[in-house]
Protein backbone atom coordinates (compact mmCIF):
# COMPACT_ATOMS: atom_id res chain seq x y z
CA UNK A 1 90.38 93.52 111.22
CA UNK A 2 91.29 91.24 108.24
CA UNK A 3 91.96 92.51 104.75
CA UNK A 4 88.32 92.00 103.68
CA UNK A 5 86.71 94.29 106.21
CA UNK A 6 89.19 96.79 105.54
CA UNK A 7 88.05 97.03 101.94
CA UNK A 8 84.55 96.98 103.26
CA UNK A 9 85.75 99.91 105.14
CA UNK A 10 86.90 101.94 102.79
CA UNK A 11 84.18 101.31 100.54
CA UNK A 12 82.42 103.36 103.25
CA UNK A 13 84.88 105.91 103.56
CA UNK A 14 86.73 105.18 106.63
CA UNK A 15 89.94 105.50 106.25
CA UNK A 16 90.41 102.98 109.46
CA UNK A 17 90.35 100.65 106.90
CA UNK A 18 93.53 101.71 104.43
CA UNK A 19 95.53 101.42 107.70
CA UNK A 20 94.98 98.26 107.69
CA UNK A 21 95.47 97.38 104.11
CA UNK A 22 99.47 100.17 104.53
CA UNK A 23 99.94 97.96 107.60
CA UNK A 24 99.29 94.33 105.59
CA UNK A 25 101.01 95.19 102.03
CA UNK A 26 103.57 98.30 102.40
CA UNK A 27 106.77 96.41 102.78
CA UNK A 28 106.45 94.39 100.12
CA UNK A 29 105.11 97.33 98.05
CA UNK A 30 108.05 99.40 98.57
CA UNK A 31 110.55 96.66 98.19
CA UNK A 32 108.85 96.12 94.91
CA UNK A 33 108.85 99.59 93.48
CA UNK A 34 112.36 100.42 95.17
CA UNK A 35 113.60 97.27 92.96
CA UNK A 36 112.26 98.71 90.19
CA UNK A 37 113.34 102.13 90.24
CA UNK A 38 116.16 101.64 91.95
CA UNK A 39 115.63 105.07 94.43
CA UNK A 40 114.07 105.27 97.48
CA UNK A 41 112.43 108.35 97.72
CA UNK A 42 110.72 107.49 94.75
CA UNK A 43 109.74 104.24 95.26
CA UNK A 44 108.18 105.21 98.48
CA UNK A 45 105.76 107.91 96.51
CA UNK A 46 104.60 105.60 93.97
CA UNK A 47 103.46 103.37 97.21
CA UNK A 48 102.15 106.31 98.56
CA UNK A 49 100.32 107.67 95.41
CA UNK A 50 99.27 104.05 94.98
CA UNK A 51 97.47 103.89 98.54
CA UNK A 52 95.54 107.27 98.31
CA UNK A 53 94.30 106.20 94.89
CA UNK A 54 92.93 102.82 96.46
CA UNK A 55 91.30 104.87 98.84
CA UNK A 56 89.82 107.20 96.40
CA UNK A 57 89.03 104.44 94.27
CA UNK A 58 87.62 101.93 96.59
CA UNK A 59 84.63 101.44 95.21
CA UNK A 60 85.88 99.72 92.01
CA UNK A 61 87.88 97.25 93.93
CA UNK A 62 86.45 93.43 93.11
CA UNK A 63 85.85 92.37 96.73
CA UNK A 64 85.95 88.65 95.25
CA UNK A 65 89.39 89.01 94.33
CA UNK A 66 92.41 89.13 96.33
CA UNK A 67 93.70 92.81 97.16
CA UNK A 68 97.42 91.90 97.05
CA UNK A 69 97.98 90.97 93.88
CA UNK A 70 95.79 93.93 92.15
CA UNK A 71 97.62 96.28 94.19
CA UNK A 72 100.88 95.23 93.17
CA UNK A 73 99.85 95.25 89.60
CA UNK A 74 99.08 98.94 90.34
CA UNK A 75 102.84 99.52 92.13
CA UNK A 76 104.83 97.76 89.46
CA UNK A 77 102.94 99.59 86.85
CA UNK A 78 103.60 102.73 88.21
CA UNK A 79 107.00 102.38 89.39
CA UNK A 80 107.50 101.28 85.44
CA UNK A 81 105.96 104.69 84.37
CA UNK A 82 108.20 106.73 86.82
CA UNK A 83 111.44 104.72 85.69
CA UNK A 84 110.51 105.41 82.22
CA UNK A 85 110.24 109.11 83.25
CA UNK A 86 113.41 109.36 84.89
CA UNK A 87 115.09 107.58 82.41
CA UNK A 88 114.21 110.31 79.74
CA UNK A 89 115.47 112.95 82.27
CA UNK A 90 118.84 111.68 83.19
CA UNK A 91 122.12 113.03 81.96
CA UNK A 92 124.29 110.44 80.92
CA UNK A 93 126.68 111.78 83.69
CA UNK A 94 124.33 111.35 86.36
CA UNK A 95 124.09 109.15 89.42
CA UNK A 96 121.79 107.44 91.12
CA UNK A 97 123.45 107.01 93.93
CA UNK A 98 124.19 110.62 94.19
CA UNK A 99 121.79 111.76 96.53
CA UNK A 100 123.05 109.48 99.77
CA UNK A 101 120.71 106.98 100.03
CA UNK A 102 121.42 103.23 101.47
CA UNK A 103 122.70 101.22 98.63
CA UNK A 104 121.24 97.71 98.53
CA UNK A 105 124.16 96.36 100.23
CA UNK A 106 123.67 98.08 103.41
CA UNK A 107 119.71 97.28 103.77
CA UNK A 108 120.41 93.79 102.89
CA UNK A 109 123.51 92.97 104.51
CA UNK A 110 124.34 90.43 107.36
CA UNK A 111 125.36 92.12 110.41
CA UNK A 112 127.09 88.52 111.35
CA UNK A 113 129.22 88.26 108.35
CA UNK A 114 132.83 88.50 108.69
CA UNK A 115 135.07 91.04 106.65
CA UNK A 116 136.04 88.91 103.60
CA UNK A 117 132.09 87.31 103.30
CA UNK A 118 131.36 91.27 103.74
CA UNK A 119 133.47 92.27 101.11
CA UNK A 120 132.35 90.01 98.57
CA UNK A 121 129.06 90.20 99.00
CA UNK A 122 129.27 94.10 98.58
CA UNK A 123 131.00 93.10 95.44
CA UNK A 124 127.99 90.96 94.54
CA UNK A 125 125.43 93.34 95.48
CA UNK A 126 126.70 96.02 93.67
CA UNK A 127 127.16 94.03 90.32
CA UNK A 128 123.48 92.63 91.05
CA UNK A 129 122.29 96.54 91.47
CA UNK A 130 124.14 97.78 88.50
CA UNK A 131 123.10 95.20 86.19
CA UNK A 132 119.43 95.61 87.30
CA UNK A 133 120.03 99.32 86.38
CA UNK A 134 121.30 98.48 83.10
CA UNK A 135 117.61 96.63 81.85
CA UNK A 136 114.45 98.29 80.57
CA UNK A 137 112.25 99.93 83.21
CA UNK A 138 109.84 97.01 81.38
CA UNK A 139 112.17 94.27 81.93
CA UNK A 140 113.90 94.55 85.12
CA UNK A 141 109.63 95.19 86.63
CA UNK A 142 109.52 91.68 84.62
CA UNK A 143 112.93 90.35 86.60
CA UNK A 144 111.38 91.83 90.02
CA UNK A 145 108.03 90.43 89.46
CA UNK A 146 109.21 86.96 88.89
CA UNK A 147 112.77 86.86 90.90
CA UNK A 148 111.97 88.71 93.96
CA UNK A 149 108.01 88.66 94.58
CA UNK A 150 107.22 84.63 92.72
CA UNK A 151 104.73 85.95 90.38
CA UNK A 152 104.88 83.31 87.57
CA UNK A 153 104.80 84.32 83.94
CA UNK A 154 101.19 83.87 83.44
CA UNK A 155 100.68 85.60 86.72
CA UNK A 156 102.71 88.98 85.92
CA UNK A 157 101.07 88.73 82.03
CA UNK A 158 97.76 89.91 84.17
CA UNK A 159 99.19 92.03 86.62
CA UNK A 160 100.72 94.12 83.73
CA UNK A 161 98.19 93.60 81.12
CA UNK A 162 100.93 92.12 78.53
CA UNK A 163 100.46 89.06 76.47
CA UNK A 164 102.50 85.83 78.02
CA UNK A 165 104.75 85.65 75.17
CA UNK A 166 105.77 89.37 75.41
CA UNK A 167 106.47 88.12 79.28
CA UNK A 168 108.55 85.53 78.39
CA UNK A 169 110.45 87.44 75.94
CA UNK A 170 111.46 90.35 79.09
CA UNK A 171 112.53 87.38 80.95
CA UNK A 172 114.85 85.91 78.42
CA UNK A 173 116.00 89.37 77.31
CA UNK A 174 116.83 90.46 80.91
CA UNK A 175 118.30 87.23 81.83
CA UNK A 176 120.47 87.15 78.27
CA UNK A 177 121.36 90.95 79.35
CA UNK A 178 122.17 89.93 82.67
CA UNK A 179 124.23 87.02 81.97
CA UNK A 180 126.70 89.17 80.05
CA UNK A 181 126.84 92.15 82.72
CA UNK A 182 127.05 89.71 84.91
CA UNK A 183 129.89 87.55 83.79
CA UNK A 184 132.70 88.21 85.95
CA UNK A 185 130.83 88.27 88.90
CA UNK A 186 132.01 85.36 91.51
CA UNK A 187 128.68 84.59 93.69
């Protein structure tokens, strides 16, 4: 079944056809709100809220427009809401990487590199990570949006509903931001 006759699907109410549509778009759903919000656990509920909306909500999907794209629109959105959320209930003291979840080191790290590659690209990593941490919830969904999933600016202006210019502007303020956090990083 492609992506089209699972929308048709779920406009009917069979859910036979979100399975399709987890199976097609979850990965790069997840990776995208996990980027974002920079937690697991709460990167995978946005996705999940995300899906059992589109199910709810099937019948206002445009079948004449590609699903991807208007879902992600949906995930980035939301995983910007729930950043902005858990920004206003952190302590300054607290850590993210508290609750012992896989840094992005270990899910993206070559099992074929040696120790000294290894160690540097921890180093890397973890600067990357941080620094990401360090932007807006608005700007680093801007960052993720172009950097990791090729949206290009007049692309993510749709998918988030704000102006080009105020796109461009996230950009150069993230990359201006990131520049100086990331300045005595060796890549």
């Amino acid at each position: 079944m492609d992506e089209q006759e699972a929308i048709s699907k779920l406009k009917q109410g069979d859910i036979a056809g979100l399975e399709v549509l987890v199976d097609l778009h979850y990965v790069r759903a997840a990776r995208a709100a996990y980027l974002v919000l920079q937690e697991r656990s709460s990167a995978e509920d946005v996705v999940q809220s995300a899906f059992l909306r589109v199910f709810e909500r099937a019948e206002q999907f445009d079948p004449h427009r590609p699903f991807g794209p208007w879902f992600m629109r949906i995930i980035v959105n939301d995983a910007v809401k729930v950043a902005r959320r858990q920004q206003r209930d952190l302590s300054l003291d607290a850590k993210a990487d508290g609750d012992g979840e896989q840094s992005l080191f270990q899910i993206l790290q070559s099992h074929a590199a040696g120790p000294e590659e290894v160690a540097e690209k921890t180093e890397v990593r973890q600067a990357i990570w941080d620094a990401l941490g360090a932007l807006s919830p608005e700007n680093r969904s801007a960052v993720v949006l172009h950097y990791f999933l090729g949206f290009q600016q007049a692309e993510i202006a749709e998918r988030t509903g704000a102006p080009v210019g105020t796109v461009k502007r996230r950009l150069h303020d993230a990359r201006r931001r990131l520049r100086v956090l990331l300045a005595g990083v060796r890549s």
